[in-house]
PDB file of N, CA and C in Angstrom:
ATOM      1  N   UNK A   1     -39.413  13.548 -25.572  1.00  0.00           N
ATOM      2  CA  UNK A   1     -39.038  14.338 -26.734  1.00  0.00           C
ATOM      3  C   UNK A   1     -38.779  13.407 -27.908  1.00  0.00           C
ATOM      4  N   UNK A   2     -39.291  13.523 -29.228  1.00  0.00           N
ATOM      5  CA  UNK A   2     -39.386  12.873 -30.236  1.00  0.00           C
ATOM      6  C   UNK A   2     -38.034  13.235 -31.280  1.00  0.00           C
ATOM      7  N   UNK A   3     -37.572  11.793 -31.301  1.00  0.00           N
ATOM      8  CA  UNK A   3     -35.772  12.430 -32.415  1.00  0.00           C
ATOM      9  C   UNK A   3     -35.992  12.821 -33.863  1.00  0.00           C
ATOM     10  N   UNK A   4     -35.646  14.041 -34.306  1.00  0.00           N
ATOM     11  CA  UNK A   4     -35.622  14.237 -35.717  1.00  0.00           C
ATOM     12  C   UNK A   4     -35.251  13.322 -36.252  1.00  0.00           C
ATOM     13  N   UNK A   5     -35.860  12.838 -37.327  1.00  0.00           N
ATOM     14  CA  UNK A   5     -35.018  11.906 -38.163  1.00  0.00           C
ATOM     15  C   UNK A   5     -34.752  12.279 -39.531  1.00  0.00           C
ATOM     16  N   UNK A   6     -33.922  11.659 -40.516  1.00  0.00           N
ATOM     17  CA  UNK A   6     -33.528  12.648 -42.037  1.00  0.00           C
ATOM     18  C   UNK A   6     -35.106  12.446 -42.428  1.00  0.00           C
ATOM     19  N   UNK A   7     -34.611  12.972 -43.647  1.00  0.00           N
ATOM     20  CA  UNK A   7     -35.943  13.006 -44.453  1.00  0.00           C
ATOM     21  C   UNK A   7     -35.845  12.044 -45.055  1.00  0.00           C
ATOM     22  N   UNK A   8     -36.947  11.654 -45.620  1.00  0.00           N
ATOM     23  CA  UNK A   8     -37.407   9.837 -45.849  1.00  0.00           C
ATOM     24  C   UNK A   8     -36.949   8.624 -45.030  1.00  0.00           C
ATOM     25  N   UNK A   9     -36.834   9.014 -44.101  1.00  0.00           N
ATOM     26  CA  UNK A   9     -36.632   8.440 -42.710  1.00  0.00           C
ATOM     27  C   UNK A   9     -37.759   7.879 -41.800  1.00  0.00           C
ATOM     28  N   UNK A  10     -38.505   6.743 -41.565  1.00  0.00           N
ATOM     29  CA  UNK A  10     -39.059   6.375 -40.183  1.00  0.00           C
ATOM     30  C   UNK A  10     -38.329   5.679 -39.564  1.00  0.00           C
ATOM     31  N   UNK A  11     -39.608   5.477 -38.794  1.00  0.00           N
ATOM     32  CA  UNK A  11     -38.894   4.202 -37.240  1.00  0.00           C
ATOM     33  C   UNK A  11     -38.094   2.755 -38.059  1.00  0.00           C
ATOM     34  N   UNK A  12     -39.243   2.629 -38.580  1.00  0.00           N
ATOM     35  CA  UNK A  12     -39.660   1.300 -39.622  1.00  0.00           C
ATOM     36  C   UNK A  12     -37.752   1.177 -40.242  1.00  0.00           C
ATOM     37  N   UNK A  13     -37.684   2.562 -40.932  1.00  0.00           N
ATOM     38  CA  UNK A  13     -36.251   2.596 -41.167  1.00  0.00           C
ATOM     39  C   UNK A  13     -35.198   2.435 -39.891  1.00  0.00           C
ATOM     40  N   UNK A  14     -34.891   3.099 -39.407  1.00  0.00           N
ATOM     41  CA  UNK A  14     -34.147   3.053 -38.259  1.00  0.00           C
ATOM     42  C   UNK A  14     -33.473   1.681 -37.859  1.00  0.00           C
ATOM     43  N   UNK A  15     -34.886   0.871 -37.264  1.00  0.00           N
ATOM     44  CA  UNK A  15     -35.025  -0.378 -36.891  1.00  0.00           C
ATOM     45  C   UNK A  15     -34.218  -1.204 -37.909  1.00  0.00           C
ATOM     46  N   UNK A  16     -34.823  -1.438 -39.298  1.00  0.00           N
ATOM     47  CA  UNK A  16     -34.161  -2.096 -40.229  1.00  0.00           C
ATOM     48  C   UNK A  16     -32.523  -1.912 -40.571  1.00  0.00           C
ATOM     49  N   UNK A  17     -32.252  -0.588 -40.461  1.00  0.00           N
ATOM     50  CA  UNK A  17     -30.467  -0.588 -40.049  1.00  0.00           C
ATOM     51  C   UNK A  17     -29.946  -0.785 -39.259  1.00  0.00           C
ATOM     52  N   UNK A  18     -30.417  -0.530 -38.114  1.00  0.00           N
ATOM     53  CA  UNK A  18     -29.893  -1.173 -36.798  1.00  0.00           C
ATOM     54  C   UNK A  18     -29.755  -2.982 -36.947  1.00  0.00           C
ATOM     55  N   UNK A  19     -30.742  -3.250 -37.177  1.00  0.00           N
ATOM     56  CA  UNK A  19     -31.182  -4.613 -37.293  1.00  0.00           C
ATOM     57  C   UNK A  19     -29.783  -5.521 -38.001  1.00  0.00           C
ATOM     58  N   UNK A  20     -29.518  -4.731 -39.635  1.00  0.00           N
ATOM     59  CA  UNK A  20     -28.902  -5.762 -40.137  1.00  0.00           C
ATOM     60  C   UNK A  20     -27.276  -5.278 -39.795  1.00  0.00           C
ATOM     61  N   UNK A  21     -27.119  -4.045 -38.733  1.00  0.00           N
ATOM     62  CA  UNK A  21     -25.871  -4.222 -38.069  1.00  0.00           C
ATOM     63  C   UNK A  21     -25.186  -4.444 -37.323  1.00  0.00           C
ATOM     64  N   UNK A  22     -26.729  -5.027 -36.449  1.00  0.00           N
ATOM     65  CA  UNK A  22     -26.330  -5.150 -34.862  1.00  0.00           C
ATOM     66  C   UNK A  22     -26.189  -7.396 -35.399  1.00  0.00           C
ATOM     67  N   UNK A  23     -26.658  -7.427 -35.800  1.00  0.00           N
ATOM     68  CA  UNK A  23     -26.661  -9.141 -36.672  1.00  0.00           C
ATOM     69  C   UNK A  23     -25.335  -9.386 -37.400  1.00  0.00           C
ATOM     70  N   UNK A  24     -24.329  -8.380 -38.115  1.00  0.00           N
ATOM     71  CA  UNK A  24     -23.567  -8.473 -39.029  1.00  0.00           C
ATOM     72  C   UNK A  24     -22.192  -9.032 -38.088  1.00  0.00           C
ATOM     73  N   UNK A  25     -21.916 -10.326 -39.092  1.00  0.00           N
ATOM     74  CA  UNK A  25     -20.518 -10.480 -37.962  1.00  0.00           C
ATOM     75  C   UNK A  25     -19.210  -9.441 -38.777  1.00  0.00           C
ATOM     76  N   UNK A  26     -18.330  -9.479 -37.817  1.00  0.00           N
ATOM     77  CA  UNK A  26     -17.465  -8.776 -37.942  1.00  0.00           C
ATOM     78  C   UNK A  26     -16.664  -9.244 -39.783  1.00  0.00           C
ATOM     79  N   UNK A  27     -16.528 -10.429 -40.566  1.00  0.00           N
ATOM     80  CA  UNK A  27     -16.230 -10.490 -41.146  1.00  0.00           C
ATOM     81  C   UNK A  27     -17.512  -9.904 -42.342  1.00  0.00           C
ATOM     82  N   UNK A  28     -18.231 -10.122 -42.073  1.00  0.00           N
ATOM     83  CA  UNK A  28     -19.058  -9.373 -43.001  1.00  0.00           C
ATOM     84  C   UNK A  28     -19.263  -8.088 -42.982  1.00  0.00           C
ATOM     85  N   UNK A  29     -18.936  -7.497 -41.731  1.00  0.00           N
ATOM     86  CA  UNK A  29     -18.736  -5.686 -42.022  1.00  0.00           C
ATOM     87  C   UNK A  29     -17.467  -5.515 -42.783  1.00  0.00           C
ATOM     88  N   UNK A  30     -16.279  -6.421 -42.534  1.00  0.00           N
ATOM     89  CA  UNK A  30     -15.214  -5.802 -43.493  1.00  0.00           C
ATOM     90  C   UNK A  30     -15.260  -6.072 -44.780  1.00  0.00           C
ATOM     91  N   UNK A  31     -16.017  -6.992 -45.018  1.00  0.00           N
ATOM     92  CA  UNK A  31     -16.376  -7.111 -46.777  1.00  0.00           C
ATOM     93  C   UNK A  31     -17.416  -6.151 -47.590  1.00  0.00           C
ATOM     94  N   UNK A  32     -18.229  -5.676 -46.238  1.00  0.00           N
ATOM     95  CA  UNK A  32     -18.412  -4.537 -46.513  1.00  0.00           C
ATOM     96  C   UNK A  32     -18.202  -3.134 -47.147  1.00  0.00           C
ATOM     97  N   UNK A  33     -17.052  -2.722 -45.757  1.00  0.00           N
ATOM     98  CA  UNK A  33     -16.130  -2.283 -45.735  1.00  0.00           C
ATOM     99  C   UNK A  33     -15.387  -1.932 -47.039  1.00  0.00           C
ATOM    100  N   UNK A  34     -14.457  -2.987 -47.211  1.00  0.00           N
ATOM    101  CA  UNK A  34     -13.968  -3.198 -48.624  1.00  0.00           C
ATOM    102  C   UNK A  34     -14.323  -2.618 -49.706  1.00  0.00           C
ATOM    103  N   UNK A  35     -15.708  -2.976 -49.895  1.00  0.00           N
ATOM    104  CA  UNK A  35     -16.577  -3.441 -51.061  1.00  0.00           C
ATOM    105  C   UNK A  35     -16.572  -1.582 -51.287  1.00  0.00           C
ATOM    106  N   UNK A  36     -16.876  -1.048 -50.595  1.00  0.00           N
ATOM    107  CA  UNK A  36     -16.926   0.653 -50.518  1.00  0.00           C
ATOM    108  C   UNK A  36     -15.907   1.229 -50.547  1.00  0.00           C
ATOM    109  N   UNK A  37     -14.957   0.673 -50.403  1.00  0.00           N
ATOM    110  CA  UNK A  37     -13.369   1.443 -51.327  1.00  0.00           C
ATOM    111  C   UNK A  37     -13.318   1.086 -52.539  1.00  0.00           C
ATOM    112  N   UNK A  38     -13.789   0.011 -52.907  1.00  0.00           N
ATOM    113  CA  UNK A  38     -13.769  -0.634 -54.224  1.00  0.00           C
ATOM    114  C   UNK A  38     -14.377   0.261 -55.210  1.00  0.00           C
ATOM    115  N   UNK A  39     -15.500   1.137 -54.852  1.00  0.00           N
ATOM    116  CA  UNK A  39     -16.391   1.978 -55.923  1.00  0.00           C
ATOM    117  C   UNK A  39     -15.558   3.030 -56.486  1.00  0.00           C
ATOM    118  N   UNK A  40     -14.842   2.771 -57.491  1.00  0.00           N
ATOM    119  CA  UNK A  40     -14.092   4.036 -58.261  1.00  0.00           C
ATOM    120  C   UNK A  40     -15.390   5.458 -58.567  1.00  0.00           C
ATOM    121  N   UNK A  41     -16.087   5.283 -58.042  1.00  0.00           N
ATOM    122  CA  UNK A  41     -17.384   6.725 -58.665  1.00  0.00           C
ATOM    123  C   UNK A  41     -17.294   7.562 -57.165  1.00  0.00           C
ATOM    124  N   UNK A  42     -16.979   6.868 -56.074  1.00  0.00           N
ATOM    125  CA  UNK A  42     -17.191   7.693 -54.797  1.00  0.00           C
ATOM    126  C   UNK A  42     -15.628   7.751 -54.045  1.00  0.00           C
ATOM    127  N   UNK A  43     -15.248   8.490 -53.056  1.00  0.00           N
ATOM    128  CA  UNK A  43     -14.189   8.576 -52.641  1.00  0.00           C
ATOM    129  C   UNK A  43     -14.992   8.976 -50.931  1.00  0.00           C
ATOM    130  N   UNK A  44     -14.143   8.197 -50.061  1.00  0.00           N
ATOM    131  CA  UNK A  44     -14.426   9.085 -48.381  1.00  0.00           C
ATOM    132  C   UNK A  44     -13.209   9.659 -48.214  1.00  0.00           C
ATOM    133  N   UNK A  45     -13.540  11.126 -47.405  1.00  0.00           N
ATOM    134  CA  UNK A  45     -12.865  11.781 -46.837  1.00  0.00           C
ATOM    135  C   UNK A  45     -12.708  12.573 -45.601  1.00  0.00           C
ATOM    136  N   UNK A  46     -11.942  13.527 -45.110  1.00  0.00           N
ATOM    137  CA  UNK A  46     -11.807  14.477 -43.652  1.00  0.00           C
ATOM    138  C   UNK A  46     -12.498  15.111 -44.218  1.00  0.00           C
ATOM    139  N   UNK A  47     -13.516  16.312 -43.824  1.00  0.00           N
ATOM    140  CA  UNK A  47     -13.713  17.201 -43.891  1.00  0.00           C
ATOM    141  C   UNK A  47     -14.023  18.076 -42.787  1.00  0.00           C
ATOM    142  N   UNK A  48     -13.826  19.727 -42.476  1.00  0.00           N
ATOM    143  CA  UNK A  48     -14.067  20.299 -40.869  1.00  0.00           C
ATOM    144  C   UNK A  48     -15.838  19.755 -41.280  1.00  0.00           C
ATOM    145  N   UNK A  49     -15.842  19.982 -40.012  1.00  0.00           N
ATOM    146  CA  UNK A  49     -17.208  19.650 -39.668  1.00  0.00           C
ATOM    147  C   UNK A  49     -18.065  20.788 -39.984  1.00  0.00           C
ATOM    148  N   UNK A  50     -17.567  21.835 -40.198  1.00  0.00           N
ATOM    149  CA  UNK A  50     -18.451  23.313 -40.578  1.00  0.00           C
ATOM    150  C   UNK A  50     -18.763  23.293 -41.826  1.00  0.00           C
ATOM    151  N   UNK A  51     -17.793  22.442 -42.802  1.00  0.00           N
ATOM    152  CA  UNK A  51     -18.270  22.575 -44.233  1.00  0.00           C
ATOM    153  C   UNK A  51     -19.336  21.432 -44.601  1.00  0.00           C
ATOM    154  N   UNK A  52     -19.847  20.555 -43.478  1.00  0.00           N
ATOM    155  CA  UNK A  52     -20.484  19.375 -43.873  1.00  0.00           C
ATOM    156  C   UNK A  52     -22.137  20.005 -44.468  1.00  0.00           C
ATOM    157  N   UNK A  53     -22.435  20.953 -44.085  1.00  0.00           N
ATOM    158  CA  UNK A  53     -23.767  21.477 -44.378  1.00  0.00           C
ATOM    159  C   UNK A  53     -23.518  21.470 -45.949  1.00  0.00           C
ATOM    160  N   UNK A  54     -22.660  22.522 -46.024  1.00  0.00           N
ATOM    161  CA  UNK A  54     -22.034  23.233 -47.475  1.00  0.00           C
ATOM    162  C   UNK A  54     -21.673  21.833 -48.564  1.00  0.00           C
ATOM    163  N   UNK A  55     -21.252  20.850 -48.465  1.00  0.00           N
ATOM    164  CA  UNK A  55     -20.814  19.710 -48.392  1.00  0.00           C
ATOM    165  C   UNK A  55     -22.271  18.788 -49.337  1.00  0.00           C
ATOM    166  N   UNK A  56     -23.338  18.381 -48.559  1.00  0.00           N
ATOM    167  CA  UNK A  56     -24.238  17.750 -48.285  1.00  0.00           C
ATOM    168  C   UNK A  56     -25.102  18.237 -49.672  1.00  0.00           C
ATOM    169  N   UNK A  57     -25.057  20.219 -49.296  1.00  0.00           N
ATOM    170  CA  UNK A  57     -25.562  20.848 -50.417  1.00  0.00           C
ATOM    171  C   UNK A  57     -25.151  20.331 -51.897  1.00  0.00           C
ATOM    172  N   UNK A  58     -24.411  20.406 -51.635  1.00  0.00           N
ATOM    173  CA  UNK A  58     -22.962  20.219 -53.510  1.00  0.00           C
ATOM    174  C   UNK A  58     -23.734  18.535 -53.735  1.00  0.00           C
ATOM    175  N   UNK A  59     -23.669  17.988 -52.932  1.00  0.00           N
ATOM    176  CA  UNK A  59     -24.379  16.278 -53.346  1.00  0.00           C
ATOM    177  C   UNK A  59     -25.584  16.195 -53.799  1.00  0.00           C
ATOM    178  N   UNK A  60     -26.152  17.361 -53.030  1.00  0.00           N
ATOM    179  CA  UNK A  60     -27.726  17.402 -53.237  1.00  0.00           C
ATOM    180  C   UNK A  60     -28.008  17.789 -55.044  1.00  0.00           C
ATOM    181  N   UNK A  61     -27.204  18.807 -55.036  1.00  0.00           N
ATOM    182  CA  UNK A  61     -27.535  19.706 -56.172  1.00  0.00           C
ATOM    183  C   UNK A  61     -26.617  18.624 -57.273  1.00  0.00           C
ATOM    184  N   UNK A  62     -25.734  17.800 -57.256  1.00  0.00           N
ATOM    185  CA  UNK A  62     -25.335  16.863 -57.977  1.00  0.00           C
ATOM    186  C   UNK A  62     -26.246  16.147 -58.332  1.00  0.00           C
ATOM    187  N   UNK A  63     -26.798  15.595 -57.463  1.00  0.00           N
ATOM    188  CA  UNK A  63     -27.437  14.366 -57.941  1.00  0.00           C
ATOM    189  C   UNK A  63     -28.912  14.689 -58.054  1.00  0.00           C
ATOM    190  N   UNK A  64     -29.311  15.739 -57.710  1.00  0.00           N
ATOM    191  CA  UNK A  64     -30.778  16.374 -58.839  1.00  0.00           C
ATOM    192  C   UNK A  64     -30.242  16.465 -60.360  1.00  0.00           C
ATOM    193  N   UNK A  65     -28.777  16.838 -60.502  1.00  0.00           N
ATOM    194  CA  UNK A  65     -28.601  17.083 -61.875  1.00  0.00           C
ATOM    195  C   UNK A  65     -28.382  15.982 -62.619  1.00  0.00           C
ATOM    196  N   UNK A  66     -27.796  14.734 -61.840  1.00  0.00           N
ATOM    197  CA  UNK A  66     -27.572  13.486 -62.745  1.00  0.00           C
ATOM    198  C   UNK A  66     -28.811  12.982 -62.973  1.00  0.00           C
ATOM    199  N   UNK A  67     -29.964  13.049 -61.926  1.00  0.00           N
ATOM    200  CA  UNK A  67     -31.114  12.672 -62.461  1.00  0.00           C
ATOM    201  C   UNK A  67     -32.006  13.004 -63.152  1.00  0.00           C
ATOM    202  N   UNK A  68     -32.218  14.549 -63.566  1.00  0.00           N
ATOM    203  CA  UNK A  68     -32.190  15.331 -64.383  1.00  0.00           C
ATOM    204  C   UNK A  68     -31.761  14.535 -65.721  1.00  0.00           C
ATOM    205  N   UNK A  69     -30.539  14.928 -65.959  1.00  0.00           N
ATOM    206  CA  UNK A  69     -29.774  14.235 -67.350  1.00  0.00           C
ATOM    207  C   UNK A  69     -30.073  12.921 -67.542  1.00  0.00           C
ATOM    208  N   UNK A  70     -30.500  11.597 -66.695  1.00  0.00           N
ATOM    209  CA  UNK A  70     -30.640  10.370 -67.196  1.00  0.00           C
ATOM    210  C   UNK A  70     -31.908  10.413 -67.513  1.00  0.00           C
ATOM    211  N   UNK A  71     -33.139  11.711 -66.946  1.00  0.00           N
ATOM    212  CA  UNK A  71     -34.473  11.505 -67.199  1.00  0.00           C
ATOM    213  C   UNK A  71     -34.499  12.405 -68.824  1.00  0.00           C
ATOM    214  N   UNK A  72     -33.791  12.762 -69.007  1.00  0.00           N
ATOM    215  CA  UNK A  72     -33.570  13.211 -70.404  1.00  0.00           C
ATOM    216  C   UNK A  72     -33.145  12.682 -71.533  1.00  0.00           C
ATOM    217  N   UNK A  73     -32.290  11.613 -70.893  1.00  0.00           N
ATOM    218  CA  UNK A  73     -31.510  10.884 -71.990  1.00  0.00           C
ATOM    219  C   UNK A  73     -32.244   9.314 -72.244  1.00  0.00           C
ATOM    220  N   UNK A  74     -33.208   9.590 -71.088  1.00  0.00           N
ATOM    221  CA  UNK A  74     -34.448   8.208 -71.489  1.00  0.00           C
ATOM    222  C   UNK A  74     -35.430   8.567 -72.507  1.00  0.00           C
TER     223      UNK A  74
END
């Protein structure tokens, strides 16, 4: 049986993330880490797991619209 993968997703991908995390030492995942609290534009959070669809949507439809507006304002 063949695994769904996201969309714009191959193997080719897969492999290449696995790759540079299964290689990453532990001090370089937490600078990582870090580095992604550091972004004042994004925040992580809990959410139930039922709203993640609903969730995913709202990002989607965000960021068609920011790209939208920067292809306008070029």
């Amino acid at each position: 049986m063949k695994s769904k993968l996201p969309k714009g997703w191959d193997e080719n991908r897969v492999k290449t993330v696995l790759s540079h995390y299964e290689k990453q030492t532990e001090e370089d995942a937490m600078e990582e880490d870090e580095a992604a609290f550091k972004n004042r534009t994004e925040t992580a959070m809990e959410i139930p797991v039922q709203l993640v669809p609903t969730v995913r949507e709202l990002i989607a439809k965000h960021q068609k619209l920011q790209h939208a507006t920067a292809e306008n304002t070029n």
